[in-house]
C-alpha atoms as a PDB file:
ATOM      1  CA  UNK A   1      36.091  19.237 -32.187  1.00  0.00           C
ATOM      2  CA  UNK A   2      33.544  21.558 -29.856  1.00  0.00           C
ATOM      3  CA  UNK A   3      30.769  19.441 -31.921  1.00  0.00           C
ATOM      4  CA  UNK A   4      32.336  15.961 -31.383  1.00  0.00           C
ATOM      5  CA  UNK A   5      32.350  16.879 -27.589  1.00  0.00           C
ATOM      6  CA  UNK A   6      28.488  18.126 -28.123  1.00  0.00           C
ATOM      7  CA  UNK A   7      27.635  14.743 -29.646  1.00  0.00           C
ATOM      8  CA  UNK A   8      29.740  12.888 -26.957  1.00  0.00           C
ATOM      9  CA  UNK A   9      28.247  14.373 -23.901  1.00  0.00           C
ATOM     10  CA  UNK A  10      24.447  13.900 -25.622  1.00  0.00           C
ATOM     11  CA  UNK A  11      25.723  10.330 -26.583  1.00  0.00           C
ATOM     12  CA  UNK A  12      27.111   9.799 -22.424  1.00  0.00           C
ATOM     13  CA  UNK A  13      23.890  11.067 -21.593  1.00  0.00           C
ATOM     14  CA  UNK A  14      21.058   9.190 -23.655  1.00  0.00           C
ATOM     15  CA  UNK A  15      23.223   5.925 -22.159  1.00  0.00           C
ATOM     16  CA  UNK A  16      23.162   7.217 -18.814  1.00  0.00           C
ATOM     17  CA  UNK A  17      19.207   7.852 -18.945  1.00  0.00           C
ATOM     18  CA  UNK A  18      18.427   4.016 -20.758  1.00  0.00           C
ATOM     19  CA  UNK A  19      20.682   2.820 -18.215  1.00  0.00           C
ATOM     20  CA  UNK A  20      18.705   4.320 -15.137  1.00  0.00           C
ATOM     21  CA  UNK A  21      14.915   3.162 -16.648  1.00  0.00           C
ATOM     22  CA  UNK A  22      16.380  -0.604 -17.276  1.00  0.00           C
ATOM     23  CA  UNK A  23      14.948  -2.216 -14.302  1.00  0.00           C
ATOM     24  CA  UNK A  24      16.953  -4.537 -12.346  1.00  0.00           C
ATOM     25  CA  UNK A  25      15.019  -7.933 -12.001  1.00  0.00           C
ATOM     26  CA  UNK A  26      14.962 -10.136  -8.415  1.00  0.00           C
ATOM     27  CA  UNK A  27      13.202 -13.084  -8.383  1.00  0.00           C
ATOM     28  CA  UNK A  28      11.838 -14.737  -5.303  1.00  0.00           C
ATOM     29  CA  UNK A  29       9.994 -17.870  -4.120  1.00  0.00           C
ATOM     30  CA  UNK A  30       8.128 -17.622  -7.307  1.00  0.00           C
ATOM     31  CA  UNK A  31       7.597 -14.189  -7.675  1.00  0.00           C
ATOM     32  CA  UNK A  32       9.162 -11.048  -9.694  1.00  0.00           C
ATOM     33  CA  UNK A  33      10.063  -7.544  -9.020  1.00  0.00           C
ATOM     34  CA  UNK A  34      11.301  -4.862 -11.220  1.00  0.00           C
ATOM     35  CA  UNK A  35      13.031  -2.030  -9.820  1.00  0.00           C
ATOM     36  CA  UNK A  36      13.524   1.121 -11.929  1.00  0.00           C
ATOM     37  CA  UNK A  37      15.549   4.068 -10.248  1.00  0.00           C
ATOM     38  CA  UNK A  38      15.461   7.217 -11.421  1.00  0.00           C
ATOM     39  CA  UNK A  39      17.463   8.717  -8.283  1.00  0.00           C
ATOM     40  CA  UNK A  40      21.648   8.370  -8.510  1.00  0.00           C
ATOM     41  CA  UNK A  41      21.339   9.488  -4.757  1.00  0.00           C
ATOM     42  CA  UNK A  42      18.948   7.033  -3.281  1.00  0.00           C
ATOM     43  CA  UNK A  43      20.046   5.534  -0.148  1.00  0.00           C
ATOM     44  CA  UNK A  44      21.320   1.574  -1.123  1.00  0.00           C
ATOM     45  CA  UNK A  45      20.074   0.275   2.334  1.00  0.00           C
ATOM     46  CA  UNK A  46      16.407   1.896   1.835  1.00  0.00           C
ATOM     47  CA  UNK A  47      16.131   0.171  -1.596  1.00  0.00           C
ATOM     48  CA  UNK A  48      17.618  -2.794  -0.337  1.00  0.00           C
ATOM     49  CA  UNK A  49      14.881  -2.640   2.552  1.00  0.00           C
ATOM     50  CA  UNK A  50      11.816  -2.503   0.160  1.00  0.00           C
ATOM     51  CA  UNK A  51      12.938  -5.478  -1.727  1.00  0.00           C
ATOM     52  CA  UNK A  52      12.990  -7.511   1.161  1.00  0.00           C
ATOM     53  CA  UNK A  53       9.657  -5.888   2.446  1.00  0.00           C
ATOM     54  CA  UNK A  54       8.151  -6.599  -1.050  1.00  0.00           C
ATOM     55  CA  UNK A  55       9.107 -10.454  -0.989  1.00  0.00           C
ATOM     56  CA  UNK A  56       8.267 -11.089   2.766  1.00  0.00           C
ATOM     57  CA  UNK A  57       5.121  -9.178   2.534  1.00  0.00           C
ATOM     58  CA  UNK A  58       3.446  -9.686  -0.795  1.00  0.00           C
ATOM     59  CA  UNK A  59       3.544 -13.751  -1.334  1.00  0.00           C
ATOM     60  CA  UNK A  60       1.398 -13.739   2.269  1.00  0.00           C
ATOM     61  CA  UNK A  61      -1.092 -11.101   1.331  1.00  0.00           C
ATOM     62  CA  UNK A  62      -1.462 -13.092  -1.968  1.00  0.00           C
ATOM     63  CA  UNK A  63      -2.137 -16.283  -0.016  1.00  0.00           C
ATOM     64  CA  UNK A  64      -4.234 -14.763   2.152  1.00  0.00           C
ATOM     65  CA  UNK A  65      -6.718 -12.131   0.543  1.00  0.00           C
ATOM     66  CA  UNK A  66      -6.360 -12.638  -3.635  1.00  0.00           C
ATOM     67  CA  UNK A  67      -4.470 -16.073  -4.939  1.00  0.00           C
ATOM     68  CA  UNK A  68      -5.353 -14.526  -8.576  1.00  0.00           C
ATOM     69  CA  UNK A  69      -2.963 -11.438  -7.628  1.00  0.00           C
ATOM     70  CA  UNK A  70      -0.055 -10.826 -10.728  1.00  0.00           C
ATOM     71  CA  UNK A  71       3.232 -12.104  -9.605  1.00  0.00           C
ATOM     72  CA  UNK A  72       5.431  -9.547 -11.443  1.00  0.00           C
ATOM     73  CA  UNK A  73       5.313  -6.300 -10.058  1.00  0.00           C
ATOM     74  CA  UNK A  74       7.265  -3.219 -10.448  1.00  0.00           C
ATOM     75  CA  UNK A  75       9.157  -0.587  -8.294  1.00  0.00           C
ATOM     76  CA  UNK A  76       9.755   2.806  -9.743  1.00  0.00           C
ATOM     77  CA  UNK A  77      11.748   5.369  -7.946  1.00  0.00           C
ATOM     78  CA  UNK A  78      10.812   9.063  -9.556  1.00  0.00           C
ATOM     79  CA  UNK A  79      11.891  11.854  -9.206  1.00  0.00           C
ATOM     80  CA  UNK A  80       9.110  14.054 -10.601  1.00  0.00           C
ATOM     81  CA  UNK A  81       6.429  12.502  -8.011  1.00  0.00           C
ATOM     82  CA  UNK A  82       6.224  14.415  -4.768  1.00  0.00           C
ATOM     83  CA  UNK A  83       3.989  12.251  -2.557  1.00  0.00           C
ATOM     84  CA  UNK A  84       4.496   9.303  -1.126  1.00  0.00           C
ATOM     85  CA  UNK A  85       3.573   6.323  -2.932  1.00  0.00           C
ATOM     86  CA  UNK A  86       0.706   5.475  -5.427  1.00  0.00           C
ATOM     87  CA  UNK A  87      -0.122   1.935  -6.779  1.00  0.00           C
ATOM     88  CA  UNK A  88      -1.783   0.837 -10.250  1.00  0.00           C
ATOM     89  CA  UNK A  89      -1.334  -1.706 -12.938  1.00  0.00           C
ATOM     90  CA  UNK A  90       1.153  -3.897 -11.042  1.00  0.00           C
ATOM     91  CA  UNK A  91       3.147  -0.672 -10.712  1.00  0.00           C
ATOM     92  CA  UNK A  92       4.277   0.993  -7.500  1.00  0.00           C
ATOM     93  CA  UNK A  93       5.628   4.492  -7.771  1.00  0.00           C
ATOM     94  CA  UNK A  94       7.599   6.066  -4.747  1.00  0.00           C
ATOM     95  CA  UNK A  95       9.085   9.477  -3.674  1.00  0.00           C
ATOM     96  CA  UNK A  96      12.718   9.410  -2.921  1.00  0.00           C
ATOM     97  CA  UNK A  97      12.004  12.819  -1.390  1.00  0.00           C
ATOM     98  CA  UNK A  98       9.641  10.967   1.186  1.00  0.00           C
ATOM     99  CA  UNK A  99      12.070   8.443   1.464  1.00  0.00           C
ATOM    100  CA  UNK A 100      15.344  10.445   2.068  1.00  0.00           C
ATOM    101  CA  UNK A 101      13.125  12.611   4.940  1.00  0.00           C
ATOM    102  CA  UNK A 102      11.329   8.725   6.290  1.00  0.00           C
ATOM    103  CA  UNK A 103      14.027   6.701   5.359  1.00  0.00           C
ATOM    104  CA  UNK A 104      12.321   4.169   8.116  1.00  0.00           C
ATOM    105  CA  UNK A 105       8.723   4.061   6.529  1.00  0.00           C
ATOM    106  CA  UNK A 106       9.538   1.064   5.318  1.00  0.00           C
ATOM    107  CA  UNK A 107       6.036  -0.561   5.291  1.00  0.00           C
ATOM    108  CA  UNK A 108       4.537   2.152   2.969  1.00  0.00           C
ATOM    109  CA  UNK A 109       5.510  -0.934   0.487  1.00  0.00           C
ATOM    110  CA  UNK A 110       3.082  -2.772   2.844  1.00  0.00           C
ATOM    111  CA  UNK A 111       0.257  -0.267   1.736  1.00  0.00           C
ATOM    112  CA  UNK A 112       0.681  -0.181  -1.600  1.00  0.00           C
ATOM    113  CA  UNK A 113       1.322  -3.618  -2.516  1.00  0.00           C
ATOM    114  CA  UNK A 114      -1.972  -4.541  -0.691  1.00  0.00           C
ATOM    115  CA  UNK A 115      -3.348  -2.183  -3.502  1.00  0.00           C
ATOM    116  CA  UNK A 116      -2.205  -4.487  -6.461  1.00  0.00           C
ATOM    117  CA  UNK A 117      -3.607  -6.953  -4.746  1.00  0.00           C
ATOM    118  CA  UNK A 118      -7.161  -5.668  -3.830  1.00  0.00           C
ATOM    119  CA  UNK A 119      -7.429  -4.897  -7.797  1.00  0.00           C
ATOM    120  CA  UNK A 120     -10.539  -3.685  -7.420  1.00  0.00           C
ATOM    121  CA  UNK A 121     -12.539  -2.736 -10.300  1.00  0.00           C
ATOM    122  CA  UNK A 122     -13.956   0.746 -10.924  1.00  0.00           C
ATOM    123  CA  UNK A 123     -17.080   1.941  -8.891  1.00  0.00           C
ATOM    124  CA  UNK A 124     -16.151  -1.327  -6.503  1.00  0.00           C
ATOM    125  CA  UNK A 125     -17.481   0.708  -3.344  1.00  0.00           C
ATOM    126  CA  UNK A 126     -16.415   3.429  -1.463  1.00  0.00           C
ATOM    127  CA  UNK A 127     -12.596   4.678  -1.515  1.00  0.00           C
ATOM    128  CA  UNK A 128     -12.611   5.115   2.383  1.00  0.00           C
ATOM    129  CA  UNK A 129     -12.959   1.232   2.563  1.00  0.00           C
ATOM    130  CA  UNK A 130     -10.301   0.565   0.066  1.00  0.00           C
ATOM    131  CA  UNK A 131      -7.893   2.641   2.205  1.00  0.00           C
ATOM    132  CA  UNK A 132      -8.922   1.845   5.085  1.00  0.00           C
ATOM    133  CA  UNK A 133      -8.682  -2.124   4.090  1.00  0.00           C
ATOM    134  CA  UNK A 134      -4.989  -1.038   3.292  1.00  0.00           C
ATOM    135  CA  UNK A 135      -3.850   0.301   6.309  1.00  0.00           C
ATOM    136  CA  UNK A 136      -5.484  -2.150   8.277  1.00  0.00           C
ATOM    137  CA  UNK A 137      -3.375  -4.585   6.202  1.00  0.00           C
ATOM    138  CA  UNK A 138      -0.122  -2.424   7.117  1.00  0.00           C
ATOM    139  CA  UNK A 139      -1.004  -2.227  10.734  1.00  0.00           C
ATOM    140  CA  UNK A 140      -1.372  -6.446  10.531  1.00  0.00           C
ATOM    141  CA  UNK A 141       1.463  -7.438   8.584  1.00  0.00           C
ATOM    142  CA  UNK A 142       3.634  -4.444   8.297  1.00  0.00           C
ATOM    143  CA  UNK A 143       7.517  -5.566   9.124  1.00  0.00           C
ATOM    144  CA  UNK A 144       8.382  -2.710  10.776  1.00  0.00           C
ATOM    145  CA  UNK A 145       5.796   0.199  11.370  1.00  0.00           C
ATOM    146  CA  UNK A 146       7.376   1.000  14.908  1.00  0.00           C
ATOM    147  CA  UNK A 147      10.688   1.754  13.756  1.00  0.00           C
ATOM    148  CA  UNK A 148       8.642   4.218  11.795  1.00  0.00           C
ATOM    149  CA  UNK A 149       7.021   5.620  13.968  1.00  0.00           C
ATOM    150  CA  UNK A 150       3.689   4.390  12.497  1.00  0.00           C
ATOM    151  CA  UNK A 151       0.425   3.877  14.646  1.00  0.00           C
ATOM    152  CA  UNK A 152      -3.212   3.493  14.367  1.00  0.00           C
ATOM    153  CA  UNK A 153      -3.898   6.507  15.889  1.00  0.00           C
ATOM    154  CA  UNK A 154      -6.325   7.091  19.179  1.00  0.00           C
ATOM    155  CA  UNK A 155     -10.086   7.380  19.279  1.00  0.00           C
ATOM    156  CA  UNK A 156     -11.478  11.268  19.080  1.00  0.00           C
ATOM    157  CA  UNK A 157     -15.133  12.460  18.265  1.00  0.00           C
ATOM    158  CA  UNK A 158     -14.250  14.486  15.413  1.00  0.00           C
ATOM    159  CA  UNK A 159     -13.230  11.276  13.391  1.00  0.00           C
ATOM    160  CA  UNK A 160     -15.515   9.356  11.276  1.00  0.00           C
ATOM    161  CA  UNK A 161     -15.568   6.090   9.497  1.00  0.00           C
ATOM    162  CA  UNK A 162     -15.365   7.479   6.074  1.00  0.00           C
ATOM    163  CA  UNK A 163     -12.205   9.841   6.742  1.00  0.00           C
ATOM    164  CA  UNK A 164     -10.172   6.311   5.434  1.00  0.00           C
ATOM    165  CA  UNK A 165      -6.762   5.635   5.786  1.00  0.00           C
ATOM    166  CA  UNK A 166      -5.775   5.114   9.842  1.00  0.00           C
ATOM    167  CA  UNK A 167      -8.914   5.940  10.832  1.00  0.00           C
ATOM    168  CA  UNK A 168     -10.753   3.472   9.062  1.00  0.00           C
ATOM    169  CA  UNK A 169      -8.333   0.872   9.593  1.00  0.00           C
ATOM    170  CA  UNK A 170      -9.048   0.847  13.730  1.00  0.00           C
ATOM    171  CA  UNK A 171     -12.203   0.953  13.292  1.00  0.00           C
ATOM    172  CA  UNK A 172     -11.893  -2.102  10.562  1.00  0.00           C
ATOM    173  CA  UNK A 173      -9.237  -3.537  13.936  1.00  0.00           C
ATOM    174  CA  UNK A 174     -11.948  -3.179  16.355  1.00  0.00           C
ATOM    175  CA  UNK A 175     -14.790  -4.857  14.165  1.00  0.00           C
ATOM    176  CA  UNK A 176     -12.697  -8.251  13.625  1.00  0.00           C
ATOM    177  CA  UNK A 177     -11.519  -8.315  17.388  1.00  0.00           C
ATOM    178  CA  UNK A 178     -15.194  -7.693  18.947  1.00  0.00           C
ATOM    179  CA  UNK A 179     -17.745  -8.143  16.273  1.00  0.00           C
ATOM    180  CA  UNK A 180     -16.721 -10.359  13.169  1.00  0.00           C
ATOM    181  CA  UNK A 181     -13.493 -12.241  13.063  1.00  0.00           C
ATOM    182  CA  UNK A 182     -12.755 -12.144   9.048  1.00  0.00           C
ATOM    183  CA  UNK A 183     -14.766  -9.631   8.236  1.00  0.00           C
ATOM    184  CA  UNK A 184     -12.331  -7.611   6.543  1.00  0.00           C
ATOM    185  CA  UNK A 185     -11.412 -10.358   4.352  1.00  0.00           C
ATOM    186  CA  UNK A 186     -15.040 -10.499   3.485  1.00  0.00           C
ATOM    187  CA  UNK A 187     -15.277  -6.618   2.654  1.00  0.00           C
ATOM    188  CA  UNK A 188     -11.864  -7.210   0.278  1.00  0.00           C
ATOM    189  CA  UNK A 189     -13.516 -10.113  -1.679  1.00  0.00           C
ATOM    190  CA  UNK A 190     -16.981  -8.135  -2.153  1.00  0.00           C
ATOM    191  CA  UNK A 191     -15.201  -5.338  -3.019  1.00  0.00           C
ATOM    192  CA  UNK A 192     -12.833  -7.299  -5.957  1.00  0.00           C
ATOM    193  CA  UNK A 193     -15.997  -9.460  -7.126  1.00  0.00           C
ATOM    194  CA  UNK A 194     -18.204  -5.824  -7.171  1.00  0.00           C
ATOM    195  CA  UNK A 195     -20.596  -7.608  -5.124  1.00  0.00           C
ATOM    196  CA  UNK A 196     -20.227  -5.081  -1.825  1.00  0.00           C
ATOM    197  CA  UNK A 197     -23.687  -2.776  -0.787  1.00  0.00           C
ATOM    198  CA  UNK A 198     -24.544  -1.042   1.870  1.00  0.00           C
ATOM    199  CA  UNK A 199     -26.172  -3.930   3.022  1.00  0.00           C
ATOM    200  CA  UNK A 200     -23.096  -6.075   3.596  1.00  0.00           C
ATOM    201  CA  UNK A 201     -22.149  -4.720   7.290  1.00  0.00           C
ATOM    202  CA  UNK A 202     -26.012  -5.921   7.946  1.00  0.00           C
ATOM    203  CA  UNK A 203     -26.049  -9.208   6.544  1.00  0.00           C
ATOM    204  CA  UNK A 204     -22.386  -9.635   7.979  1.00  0.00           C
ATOM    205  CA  UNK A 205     -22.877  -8.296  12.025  1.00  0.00           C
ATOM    206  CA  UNK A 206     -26.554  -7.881  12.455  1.00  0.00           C
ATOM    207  CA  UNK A 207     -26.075  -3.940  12.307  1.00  0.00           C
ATOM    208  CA  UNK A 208     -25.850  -1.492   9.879  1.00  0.00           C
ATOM    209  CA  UNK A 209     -22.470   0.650   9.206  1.00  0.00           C
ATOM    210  CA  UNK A 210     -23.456   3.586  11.172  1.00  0.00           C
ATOM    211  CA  UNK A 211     -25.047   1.527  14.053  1.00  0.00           C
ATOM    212  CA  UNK A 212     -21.546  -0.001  14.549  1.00  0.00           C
ATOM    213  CA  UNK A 213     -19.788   2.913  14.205  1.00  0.00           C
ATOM    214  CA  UNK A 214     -21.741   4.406  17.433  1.00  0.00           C
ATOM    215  CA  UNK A 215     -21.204   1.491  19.270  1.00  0.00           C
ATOM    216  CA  UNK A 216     -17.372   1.302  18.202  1.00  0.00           C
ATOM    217  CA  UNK A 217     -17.310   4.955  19.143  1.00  0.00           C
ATOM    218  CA  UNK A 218     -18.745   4.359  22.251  1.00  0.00           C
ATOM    219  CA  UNK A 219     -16.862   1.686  23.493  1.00  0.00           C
ATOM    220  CA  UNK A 220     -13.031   3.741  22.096  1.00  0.00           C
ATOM    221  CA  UNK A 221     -14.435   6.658  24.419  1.00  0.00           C
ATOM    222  CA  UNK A 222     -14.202   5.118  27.554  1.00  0.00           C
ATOM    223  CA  UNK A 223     -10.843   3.527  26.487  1.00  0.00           C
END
């Protein structure tokens, strides 16, 4: 008997882990996404948030930066990464720890889905750029970064173009209200195609990438 219990509660338990990797499938104006949750406790109205982020947001950035983007993408929920979010092969992998602490960060989706859709290839150009183009992307299309208490954050002179992220993505703000209106578009495309240099912010603006930098630097000083 002690054994049949053993094999029972082994059995219960290889159904209960199949069951939480089999992804449930939504489908949505023409697109797919597979969510696998590896968290019993995850909040229902925080997954039920980032599928609707993932269907209002992705079909636009598609449309608007990368029409060749995949249109099945997965959501994985684990419980052994302890970031926030990281994006690769039309996969999206999330912290519920993050998630149960931000349960409004909502637009991290945002970020990361704007990865799968950069899909740049390796040595493209300089990381700083790619998350910098990301966060810009959040900033501009994110459903919701107030209610988490998400910002592009202020000017100081410590901060440089290449510390990414935020930083990059004002900067990247500034440059298509004041300087080049689609620029950033241009930057994504180089950077997909493996076309981007140096010489881009040149050939783009008239100046090079430091020489706007100084001038953007100059100008958020006296803001």
């Amino acid at each position: 008997m002690k054994h049949c219990s053993i094999l029972l509660l082994l059995l219960a338990l290889l159904v209960c882990g199949v069951q939480a990797q089999t992804p449930e499938v939504f489908r949505e104006k023409g697109y797919t996404l597979n969510f696998v949750n590896q968290d019993p406790t995850f909040d229902p109205a925080v997954k039920a948030r980032l599928i609707k982020t993932f269907f209002e947001v992705y079909p636009v950035l598609v449309d608007q930066y990368n029409k060749a983007s995949i249109k099945e993408v997965t959501f994985f929920v684990d419980t052994t990464y302890k970031a926030v979010a990281e994006a690769g092969g039309g996969r999206v992998r999330f912290s519920p720890g993050w998630f149960r602490a931000h349960p409004g960060d909502i637009d991290v989706v945002t970020h990361e889905v704007m990865h799968i859709v950069q899909s740049y290839p390796h040595r493209a150009g300089p990381g700083w750029l790619t998350e910098g183009i990301a966060d810009y992307v959040r900033y501009a299309y994110g459903v919701d970064n107030r209610g988490a208490g998400w910002s592009l954050p202020a000017y100081a002179a410590s901060q440089h173009y290449t510390n990414a992220y935020r930083i990059t993505a004002r900067f990247l703000l500034w440059l298509e209200k004041y300087v080049k209106p689609g620029l950033v578009k241009t930057l994504d495309d180089a950077m997909r195609t493996k076309t981007y240099t140096d010489g881009i912010w040149s050939k783009q603006t008239g100046k090079s990438l430091d020489d706007l930098w100084q001038t953007y630097a100059a100008q958020a000083a006296k803001s």
